[in-house]
Protein backbone atom coordinates (compact mmCIF):
# COMPACT_ATOMS: atom_id res chain seq x y z
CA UNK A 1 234.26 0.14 -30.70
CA UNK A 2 235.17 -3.15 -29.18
CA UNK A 3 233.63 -6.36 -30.72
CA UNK A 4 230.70 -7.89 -29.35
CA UNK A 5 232.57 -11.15 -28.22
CA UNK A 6 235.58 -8.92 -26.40
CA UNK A 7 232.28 -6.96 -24.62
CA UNK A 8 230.39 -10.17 -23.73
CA UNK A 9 233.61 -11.61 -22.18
CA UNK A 10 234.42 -8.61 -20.42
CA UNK A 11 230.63 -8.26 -18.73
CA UNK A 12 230.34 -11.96 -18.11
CA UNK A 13 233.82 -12.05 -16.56
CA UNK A 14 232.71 -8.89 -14.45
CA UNK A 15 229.61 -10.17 -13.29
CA UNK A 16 230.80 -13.34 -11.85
CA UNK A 17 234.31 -11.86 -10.51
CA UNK A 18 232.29 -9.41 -8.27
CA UNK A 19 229.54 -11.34 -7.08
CA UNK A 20 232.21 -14.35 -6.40
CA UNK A 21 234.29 -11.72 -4.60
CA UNK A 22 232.30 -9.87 -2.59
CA UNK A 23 229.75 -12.25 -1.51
CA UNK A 24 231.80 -14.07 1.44
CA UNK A 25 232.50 -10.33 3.10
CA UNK A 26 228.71 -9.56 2.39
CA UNK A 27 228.57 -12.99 4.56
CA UNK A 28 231.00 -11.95 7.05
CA UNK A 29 228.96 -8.67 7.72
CA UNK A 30 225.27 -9.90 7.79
CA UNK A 31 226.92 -12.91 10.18
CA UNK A 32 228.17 -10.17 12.55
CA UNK A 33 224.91 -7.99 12.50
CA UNK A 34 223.43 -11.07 13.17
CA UNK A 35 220.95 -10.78 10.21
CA UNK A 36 221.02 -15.30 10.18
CA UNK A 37 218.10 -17.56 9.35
CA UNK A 38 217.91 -21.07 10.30
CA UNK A 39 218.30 -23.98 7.54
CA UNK A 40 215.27 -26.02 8.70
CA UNK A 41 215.91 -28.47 5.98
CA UNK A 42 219.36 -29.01 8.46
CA UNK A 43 219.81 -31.89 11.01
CA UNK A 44 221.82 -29.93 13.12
CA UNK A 45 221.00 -26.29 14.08
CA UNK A 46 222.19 -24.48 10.97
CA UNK A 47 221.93 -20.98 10.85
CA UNK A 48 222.47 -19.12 7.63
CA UNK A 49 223.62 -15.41 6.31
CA UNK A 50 220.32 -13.27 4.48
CA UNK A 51 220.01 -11.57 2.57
CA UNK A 52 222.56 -12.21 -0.77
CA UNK A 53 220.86 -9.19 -2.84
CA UNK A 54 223.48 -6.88 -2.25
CA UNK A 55 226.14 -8.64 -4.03
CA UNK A 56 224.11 -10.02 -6.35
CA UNK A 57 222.80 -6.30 -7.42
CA UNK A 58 226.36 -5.47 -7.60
CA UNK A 59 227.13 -8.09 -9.89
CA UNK A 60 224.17 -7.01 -12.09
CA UNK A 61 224.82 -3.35 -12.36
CA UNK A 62 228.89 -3.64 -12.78
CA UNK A 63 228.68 -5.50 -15.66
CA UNK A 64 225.37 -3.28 -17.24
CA UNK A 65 226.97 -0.25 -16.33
CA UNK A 66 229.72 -1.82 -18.53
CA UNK A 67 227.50 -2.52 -21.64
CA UNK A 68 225.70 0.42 -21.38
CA UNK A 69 229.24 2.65 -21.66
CA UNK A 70 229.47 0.72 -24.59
CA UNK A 71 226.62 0.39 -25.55
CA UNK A 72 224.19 3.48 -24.25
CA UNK A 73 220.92 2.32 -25.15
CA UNK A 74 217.12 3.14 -23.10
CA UNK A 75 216.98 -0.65 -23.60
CA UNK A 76 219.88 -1.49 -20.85
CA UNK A 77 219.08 1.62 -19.01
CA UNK A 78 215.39 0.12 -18.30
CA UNK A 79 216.96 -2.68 -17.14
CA UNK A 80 219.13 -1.83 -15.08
CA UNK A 81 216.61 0.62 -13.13
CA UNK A 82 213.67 -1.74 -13.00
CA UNK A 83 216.00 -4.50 -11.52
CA UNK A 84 217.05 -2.07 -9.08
CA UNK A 85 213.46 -0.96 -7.58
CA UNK A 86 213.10 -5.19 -7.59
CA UNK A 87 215.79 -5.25 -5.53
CA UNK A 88 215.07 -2.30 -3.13
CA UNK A 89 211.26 -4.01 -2.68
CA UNK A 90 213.07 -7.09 -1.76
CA UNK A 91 215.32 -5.56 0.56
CA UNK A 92 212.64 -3.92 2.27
CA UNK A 93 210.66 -7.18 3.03
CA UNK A 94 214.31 -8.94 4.17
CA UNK A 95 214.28 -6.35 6.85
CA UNK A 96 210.34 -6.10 7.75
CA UNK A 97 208.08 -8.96 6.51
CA UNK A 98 205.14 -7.10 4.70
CA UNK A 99 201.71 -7.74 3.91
CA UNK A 100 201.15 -10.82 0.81
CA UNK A 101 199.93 -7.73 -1.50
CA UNK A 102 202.52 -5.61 -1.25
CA UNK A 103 205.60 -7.79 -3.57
CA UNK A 104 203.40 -7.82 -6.18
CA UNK A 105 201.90 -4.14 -6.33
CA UNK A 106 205.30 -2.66 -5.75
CA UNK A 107 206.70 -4.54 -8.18
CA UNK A 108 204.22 -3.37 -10.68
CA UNK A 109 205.60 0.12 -10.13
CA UNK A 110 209.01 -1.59 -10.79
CA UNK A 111 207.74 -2.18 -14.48
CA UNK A 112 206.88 1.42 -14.76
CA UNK A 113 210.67 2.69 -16.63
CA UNK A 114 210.26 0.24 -19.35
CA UNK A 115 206.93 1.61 -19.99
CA UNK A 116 208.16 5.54 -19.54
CA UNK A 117 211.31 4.74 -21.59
CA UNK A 118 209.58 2.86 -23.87
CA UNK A 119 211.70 -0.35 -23.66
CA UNK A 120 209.60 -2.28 -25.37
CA UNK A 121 207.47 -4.06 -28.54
CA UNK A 122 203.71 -4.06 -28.16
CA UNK A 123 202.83 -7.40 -29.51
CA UNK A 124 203.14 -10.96 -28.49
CA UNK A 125 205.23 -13.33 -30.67
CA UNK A 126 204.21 -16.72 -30.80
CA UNK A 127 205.41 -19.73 -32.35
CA UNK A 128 204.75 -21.02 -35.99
CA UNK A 129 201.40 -18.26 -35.78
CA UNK A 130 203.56 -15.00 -36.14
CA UNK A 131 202.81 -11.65 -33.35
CA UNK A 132 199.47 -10.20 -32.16
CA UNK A 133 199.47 -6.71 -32.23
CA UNK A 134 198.12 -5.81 -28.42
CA UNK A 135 198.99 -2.10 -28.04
CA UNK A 136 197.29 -0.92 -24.62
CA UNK A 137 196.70 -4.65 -23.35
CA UNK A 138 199.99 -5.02 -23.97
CA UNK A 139 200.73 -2.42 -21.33
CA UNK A 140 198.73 -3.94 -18.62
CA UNK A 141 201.06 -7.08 -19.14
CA UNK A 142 204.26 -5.61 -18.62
CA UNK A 143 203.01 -4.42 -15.10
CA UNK A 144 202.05 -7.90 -15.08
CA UNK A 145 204.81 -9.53 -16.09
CA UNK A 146 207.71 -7.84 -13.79
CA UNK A 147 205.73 -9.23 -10.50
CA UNK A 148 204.65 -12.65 -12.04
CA UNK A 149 208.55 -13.25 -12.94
CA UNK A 150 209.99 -11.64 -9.22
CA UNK A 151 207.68 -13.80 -7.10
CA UNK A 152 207.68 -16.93 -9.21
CA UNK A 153 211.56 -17.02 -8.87
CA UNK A 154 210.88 -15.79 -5.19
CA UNK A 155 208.79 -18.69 -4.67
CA UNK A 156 210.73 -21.92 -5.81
CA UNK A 157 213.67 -20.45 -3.54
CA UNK A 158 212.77 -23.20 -1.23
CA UNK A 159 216.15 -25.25 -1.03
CA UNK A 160 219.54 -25.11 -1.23
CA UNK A 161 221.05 -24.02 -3.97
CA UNK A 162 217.74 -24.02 -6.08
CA UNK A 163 217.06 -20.48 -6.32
CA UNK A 164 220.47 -19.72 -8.09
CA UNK A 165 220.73 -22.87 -10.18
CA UNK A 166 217.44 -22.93 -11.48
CA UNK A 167 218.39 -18.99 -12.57
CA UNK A 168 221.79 -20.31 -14.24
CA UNK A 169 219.62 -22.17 -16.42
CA UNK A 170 216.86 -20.55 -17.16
CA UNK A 171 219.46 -17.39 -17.85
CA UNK A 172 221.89 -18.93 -20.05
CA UNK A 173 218.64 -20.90 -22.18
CA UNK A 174 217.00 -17.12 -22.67
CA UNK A 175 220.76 -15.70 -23.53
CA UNK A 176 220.78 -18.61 -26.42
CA UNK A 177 217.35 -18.10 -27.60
CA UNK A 178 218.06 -14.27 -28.44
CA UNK A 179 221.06 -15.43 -30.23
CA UNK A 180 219.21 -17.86 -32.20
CA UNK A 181 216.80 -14.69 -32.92
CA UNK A 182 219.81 -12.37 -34.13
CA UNK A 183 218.70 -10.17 -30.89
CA UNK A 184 222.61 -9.81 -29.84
CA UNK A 185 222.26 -6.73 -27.65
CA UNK A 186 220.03 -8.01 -25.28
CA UNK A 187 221.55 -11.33 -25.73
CA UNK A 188 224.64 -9.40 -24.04
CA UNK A 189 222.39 -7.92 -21.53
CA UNK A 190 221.21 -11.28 -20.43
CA UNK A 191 224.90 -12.64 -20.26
CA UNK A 192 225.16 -10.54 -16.74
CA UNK A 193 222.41 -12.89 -15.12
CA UNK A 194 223.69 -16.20 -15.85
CA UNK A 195 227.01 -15.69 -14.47
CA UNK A 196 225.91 -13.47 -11.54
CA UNK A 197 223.61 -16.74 -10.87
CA UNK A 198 225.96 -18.79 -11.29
CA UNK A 199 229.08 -17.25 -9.12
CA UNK A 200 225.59 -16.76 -6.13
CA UNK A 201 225.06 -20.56 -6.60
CA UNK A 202 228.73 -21.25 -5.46
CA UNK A 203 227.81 -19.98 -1.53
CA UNK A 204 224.32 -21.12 -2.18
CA UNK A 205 224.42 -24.65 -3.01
CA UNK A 206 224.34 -27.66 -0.53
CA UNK A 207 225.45 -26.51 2.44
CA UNK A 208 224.33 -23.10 1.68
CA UNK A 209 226.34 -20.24 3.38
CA UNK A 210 224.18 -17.36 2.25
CA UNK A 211 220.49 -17.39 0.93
CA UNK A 212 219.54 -14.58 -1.69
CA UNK A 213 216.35 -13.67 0.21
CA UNK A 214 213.77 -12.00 -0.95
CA UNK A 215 215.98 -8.98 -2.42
CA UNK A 216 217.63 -11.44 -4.07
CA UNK A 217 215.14 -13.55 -5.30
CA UNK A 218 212.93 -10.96 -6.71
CA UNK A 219 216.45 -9.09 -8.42
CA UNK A 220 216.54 -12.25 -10.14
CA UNK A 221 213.45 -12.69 -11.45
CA UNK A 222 212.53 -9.69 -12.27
CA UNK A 223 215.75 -8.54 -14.06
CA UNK A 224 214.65 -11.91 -15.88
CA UNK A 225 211.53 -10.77 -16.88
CA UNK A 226 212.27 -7.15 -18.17
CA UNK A 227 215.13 -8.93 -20.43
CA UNK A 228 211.78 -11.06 -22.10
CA UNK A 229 210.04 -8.05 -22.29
CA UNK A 230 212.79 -5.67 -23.60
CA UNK A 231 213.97 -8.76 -25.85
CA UNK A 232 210.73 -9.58 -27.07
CA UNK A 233 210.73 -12.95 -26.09
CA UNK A 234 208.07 -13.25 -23.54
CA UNK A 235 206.75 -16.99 -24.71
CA UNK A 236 210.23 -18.45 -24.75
CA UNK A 237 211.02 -16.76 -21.30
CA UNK A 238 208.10 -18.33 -19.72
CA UNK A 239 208.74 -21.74 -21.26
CA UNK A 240 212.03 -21.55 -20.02
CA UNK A 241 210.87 -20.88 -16.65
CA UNK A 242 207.69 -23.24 -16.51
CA UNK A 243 209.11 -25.47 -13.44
CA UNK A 244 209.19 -22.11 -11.09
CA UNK A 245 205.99 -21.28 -13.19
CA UNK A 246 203.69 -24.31 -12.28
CA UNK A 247 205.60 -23.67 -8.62
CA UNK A 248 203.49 -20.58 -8.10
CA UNK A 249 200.33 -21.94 -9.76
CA UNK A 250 200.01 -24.45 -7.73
CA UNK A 251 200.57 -22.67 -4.43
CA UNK A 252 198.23 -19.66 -5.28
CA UNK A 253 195.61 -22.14 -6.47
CA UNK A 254 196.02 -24.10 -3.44
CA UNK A 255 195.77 -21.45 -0.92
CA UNK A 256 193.43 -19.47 -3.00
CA UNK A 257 194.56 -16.05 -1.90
CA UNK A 258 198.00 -13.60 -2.10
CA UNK A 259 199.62 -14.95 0.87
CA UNK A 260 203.57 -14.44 1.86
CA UNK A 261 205.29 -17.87 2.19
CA UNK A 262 206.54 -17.40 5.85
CA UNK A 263 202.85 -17.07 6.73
CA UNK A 264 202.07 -20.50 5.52
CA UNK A 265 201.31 -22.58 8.91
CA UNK A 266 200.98 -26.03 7.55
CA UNK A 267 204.27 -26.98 5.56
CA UNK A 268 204.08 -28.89 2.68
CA UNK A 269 206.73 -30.53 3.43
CA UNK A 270 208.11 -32.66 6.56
CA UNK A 271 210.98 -34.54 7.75
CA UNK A 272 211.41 -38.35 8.09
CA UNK A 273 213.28 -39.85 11.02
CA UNK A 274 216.67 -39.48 9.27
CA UNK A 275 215.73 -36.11 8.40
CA UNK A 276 215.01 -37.04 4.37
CA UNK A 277 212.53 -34.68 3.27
CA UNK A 278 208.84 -35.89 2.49
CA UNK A 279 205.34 -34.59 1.61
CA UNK A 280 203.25 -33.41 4.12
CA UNK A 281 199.81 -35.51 4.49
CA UNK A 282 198.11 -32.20 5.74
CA UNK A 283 195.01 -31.67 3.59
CA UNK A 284 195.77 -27.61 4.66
CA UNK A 285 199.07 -27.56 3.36
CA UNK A 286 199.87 -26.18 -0.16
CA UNK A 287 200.29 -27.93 -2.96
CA UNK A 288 204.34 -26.85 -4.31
CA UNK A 289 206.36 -28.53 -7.28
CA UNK A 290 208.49 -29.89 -3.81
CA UNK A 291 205.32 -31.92 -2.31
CA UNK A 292 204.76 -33.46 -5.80
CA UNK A 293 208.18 -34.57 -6.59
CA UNK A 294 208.48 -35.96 -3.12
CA UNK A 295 205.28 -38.15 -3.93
CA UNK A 296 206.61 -41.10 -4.91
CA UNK A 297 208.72 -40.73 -1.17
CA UNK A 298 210.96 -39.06 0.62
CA UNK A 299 214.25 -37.87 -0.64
CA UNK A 300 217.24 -35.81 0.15
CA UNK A 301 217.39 -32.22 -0.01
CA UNK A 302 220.29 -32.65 -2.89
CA UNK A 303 218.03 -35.28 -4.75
CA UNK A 304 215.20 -33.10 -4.82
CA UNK A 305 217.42 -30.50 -6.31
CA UNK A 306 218.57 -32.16 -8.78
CA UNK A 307 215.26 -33.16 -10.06
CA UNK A 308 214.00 -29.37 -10.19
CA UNK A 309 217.41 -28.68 -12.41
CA UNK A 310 216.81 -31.98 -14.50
CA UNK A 311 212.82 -29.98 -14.92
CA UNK A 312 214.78 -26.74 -15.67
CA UNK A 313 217.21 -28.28 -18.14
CA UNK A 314 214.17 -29.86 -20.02
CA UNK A 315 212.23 -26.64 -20.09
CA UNK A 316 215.68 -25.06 -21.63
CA UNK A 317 215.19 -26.98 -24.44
CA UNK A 318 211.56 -26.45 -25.04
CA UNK A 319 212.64 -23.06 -24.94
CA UNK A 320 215.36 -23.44 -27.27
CA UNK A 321 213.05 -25.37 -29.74
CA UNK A 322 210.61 -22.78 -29.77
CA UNK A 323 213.05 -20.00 -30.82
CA UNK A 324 213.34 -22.00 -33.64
CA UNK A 325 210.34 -22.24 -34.31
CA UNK A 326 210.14 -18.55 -34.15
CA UNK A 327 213.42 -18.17 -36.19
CA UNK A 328 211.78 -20.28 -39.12
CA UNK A 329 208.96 -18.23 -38.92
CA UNK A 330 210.33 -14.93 -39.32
């Protein structure tokens, strides 16, 4: 049996090789099917490849299937196959946009093999006050979780580059908290995300040449929130997420109702004259982490980025602390 650090080299290595590789000829052929979307946040007519799920599935699996040769555990094998059904739900509102309750009911029946397989703990662990013991509740909140993580991910995929940054952050902080908990085999199972994110971010950052879409999005996210769930590390997963989090709070709370983005009339956010970006004095427009940051006044699309990374880099380390925590107290 290989070591652990000669395996975690080899599926990081794989997972950022073949999303790096393949994603400009996934570009190449969605650009010749014609399957473009325009960059509104562009000057100049911009249009852009979509979706990016494919390769970043691919990514995902190559390196799992990897770790689970090694490795053959229900754990991995939950993960792999509920971040697949993400992904095929995604794919299938890329091609046809569906109806605002359909992400997260089918994504609900995503969760389903961690449950069957029984991938999972069922109690909470919380900081400093030790784990509740929530055996059938706890049930209801992996269904919940799975959809909660895919759309919230799904929904800060606003800008450039933000989608798959914010993911490279929040992946690699949630890879270090199960090392600081001495969980090292999901720790390697996490590894695959943050460097599948990562590689994605190259073609997806300012100007972005591909955008992940919704398959890719909700792959994301929701491989993202089986790893909490499988890892037991649900509180530190959502702490580590909590920019994307108060993203979707807001939104939902301002429109009150399940409701796809694209079907959003009033935007919350508008250009200036020299096409900065600024927030939207609509009174019917959702409130988003975007229109608050842009309070203050308009910035560029690549300043506004940068303060959702500087938001995700602080909630790292909140999340980070509170493993800790958690560490102390076990």
């Amino acid at each position: 049996m290989l070591d652990r650090t000669i395996i975690a080299i080899l599926i990081s290595a794989v997972a950022f090789v073949t999303v790096y590789a393949i994603t400009p000829s996934l570009i190449t052929v969605l650009t010749k099917r014609k399957m473009v979307v325009k960059d509104y946040n562009k000057e100049v007519i911009t249009m852009v490849a979509r979706p990016g799920g494919p390769s970043i599935l691919a990514g995902i699996l190559a390196s799992e299937l990897i770790l689970y040769a090694f490795f053959p555990s229900t754990d991995i094998l939950a993960i792999m196959i509920t971040t697949s059904l993400a992904f095929l739900v995604g794919f299938a509102d890329d091609r046809k946009v569906l109806g605002g309750w359909f992400k997260p009911l089918a994504l609900a029946a995503s969760a389903l093999p961690i449950i069957l397989l029984g991938a999972y703990h069922p109690h909470l662990a919380f900081p400093l006050f030790g784990s509740v013991k929530i055996p059938e509740l706890y049930l209801g909140l992996i269904v919940f979780i799975i959809p909660v993580m895919g759309n919230t991910i799904n929904s800060i995929d606003v800008l450039n580059g933000v989608a798959s940054g914010f993911m490279t952050i929040a992946s690699f902080a949630l890879t270090i908290c199960l090392v600081i908990l001495h969980n090292y085999d999901i720790a390697l199972a996490s590894l695959p995300l943050g460097f599948v994110s990562l590689a994605f971010y190259k073609y997806h950052k300012i100007p972005s040449k591909i955008f992940p879409g919704d398959s890719g999005a909700l792959t994301l996210g929701a491989m993202y929130g089986a790893l909490s769930i499988v890892g037991h590390v649900e509180i530190i997963a959502a702490i580590a997420l909590l920019p994307a989090v108060i993203n979707s709070f807001l939104f939902l709370s301002s429109v009150k109702r399940i409701i796809e983005h694209r079907q959003i009339k009033a935007n919350p956010v508008v250009h200036t004259e020299d096409f900065k970006l600024m927030a939207s004095t609509d009174k019917s427009a959702p409130v988003t982490l975007v229109r608050l940051i842009l309070a203050n006044g308009p910035l560029t699309e690549k300043q506004v980025g940068f303060v959702i990374f500087k938001l995700a880099l602080f909630s790292a380390a909140l999340a980070i602390i509170t493993s800790f925590m958690m560490e102390i107290r076990i």
